[in-house]
N, C-alpha and C. Protein backbone atom coordinates (compact mmCIF):
# COMPACT_ATOMS: atom_id res chain seq x y z
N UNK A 1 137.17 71.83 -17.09
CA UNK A 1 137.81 71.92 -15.78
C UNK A 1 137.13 70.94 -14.82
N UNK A 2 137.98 70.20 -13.94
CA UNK A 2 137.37 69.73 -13.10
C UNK A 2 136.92 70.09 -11.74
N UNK A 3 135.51 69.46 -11.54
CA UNK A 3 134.65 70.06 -10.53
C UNK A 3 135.37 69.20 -9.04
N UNK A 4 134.77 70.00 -8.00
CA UNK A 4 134.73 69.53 -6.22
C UNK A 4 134.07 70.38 -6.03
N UNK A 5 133.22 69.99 -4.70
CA UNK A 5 132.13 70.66 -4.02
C UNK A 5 132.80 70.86 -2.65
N UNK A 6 132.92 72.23 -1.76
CA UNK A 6 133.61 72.05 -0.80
C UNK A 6 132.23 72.56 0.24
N UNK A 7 132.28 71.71 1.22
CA UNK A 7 131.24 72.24 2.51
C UNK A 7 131.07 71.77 3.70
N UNK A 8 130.59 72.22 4.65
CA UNK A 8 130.49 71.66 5.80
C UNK A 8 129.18 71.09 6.34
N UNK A 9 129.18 69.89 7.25
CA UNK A 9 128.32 68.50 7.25
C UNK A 9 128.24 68.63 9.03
N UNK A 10 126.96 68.37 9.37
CA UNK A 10 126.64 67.67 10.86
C UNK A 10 125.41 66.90 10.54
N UNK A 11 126.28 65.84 11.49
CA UNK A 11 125.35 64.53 11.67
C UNK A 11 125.02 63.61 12.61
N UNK A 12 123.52 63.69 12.85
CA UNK A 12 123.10 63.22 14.45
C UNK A 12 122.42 61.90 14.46
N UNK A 13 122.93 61.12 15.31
CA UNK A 13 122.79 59.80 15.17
C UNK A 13 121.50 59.35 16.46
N UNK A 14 121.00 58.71 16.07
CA UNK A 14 119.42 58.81 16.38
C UNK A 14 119.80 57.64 18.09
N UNK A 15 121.09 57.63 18.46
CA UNK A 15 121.43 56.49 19.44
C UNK A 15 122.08 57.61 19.94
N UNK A 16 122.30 58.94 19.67
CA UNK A 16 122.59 59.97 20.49
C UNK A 16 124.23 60.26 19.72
N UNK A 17 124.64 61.39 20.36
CA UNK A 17 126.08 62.01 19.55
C UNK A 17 125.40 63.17 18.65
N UNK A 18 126.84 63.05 17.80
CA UNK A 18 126.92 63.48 16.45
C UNK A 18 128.27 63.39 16.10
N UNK A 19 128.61 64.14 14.33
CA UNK A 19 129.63 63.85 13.73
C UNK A 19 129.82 65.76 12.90
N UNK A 20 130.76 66.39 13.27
CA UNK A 20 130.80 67.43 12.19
C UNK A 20 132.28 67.18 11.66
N UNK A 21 131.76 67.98 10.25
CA UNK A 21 133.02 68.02 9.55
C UNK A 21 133.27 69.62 8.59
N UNK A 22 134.21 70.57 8.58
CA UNK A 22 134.13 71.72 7.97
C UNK A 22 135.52 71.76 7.19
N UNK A 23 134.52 72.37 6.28
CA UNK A 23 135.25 71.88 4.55
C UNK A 23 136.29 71.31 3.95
N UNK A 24 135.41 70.19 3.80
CA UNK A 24 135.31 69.01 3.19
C UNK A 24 135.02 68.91 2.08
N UNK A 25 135.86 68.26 1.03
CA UNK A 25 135.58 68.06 -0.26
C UNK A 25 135.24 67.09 -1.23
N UNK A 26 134.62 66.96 -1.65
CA UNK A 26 134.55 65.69 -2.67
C UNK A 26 134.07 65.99 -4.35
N UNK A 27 135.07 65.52 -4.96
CA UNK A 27 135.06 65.45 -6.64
C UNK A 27 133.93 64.80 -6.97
N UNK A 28 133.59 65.78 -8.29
CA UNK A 28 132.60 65.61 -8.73
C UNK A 28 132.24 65.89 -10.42
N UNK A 29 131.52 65.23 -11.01
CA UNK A 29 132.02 64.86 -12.39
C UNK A 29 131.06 65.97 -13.57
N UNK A 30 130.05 66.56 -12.17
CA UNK A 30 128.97 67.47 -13.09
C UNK A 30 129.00 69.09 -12.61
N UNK A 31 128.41 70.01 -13.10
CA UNK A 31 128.46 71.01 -12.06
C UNK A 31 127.88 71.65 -11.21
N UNK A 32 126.67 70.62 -10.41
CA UNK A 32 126.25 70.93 -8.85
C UNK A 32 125.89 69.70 -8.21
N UNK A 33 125.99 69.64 -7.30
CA UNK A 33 125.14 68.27 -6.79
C UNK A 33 124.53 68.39 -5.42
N UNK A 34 123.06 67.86 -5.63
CA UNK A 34 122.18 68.29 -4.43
C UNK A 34 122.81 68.06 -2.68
N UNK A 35 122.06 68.72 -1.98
CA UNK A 35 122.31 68.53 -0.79
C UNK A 35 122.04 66.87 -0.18
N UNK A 36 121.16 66.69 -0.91
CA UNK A 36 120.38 65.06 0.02
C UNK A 36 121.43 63.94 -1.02
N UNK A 37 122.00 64.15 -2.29
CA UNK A 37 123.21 63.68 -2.73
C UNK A 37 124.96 63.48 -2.18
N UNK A 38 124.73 64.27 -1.54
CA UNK A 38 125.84 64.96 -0.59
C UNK A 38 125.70 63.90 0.74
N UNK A 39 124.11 64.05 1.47
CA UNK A 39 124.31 63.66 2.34
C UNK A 39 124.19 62.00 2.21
N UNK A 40 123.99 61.42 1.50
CA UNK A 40 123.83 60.13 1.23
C UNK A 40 125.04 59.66 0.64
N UNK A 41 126.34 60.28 0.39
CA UNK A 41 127.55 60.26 -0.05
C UNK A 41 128.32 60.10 1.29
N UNK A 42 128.15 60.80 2.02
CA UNK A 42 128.71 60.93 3.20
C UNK A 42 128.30 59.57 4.27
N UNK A 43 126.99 59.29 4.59
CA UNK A 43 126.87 58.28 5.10
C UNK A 43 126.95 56.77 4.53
N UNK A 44 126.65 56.38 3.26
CA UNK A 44 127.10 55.53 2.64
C UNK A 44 128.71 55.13 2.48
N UNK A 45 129.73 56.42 2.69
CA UNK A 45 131.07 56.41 2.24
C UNK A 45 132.14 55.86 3.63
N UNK A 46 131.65 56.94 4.83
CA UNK A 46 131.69 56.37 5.87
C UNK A 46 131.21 55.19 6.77
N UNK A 47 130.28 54.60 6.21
CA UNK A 47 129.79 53.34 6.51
C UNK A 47 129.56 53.60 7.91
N UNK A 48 128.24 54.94 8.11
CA UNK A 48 127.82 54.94 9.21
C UNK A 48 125.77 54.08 9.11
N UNK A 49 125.93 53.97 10.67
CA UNK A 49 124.90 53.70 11.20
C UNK A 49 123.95 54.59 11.84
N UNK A 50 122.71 54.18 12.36
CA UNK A 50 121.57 55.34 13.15
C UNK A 50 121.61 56.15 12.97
N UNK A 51 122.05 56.50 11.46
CA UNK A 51 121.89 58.23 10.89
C UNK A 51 120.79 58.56 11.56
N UNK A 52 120.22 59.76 11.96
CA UNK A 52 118.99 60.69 12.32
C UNK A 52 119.37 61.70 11.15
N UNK A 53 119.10 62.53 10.90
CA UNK A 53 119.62 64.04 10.43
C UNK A 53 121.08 64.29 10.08
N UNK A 54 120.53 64.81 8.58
CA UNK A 54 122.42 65.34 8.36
C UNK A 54 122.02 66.39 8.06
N UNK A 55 122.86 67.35 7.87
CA UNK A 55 122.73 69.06 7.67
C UNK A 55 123.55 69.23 6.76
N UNK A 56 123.56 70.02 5.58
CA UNK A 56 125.04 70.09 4.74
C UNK A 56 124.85 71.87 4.87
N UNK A 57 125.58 72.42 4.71
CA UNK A 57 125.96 73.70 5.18
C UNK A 57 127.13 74.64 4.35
N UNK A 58 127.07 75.52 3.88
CA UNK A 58 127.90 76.45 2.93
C UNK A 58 128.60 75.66 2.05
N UNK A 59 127.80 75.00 1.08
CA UNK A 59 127.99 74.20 -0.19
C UNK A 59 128.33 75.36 -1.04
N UNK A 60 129.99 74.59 -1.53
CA UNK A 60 129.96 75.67 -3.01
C UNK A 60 130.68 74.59 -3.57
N UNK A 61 130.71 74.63 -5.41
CA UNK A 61 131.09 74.05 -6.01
C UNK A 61 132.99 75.15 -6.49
N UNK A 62 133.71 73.99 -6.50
CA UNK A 62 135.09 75.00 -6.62
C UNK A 62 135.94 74.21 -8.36
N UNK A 63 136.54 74.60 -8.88
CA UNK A 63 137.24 74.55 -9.83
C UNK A 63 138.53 73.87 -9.44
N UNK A 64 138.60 72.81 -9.57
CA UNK A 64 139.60 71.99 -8.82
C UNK A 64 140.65 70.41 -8.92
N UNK A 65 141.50 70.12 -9.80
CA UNK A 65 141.95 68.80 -9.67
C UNK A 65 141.50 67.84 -8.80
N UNK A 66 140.43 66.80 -9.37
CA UNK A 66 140.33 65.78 -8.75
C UNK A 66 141.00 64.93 -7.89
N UNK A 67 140.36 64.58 -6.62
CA UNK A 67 141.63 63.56 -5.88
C UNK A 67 141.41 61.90 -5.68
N UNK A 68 139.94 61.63 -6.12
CA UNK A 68 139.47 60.32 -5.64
C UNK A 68 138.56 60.13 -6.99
N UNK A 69 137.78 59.14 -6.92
CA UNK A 69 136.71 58.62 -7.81
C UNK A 69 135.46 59.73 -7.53
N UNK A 70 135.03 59.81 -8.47
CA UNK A 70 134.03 60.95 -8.16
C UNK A 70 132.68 60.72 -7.84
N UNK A 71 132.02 61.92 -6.80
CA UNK A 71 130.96 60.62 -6.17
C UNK A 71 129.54 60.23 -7.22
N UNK A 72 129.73 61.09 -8.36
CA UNK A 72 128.21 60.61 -9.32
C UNK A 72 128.97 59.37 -9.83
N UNK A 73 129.60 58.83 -10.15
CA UNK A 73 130.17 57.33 -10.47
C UNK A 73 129.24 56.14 -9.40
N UNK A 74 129.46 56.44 -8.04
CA UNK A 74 129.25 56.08 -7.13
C UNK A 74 127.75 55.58 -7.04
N UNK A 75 126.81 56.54 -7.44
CA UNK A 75 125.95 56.51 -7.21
C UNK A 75 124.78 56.23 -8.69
N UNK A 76 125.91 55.84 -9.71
CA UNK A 76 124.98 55.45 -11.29
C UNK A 76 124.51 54.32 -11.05
């Protein structure tokens, strides 16, 4: 079966702001993937800047048809 991780993300940018997002998904090819994986998915994907702090928040892995390239590809 194929995996997705669904959870919610805040992220504070060290030039001031932030960015949240609640649940949010991204395919995934194994069955867990760390938080600091997650968050380095997210800022690499979005092609953000002055990251400070990301938070990932009620991570669960769900049983789910893939919709995109999956992010351990991404990151081999």
């Amino acid at each position: 079966m194929e995996k997705r991780v669904q959870f919610d993300f805040e992220i504070e940018f060290t030039n001031g702001g932030g960015l949240q997002g609640q649940d949010f998904r991204l395919d995934i090819n194994k069955d867990d993937i760390t938080e600091e994986e997650l968050a380095r998915y997210i800022v690499e994907d979005m092609r953000l800047l002055m990251v400070g702090e990301v938070r990932i928040l009620n991570k669960k892995i769900i049983n789910e048809k893939h919709k995109r390239k999956t992010v351990d590809k991404k990151f081999e």
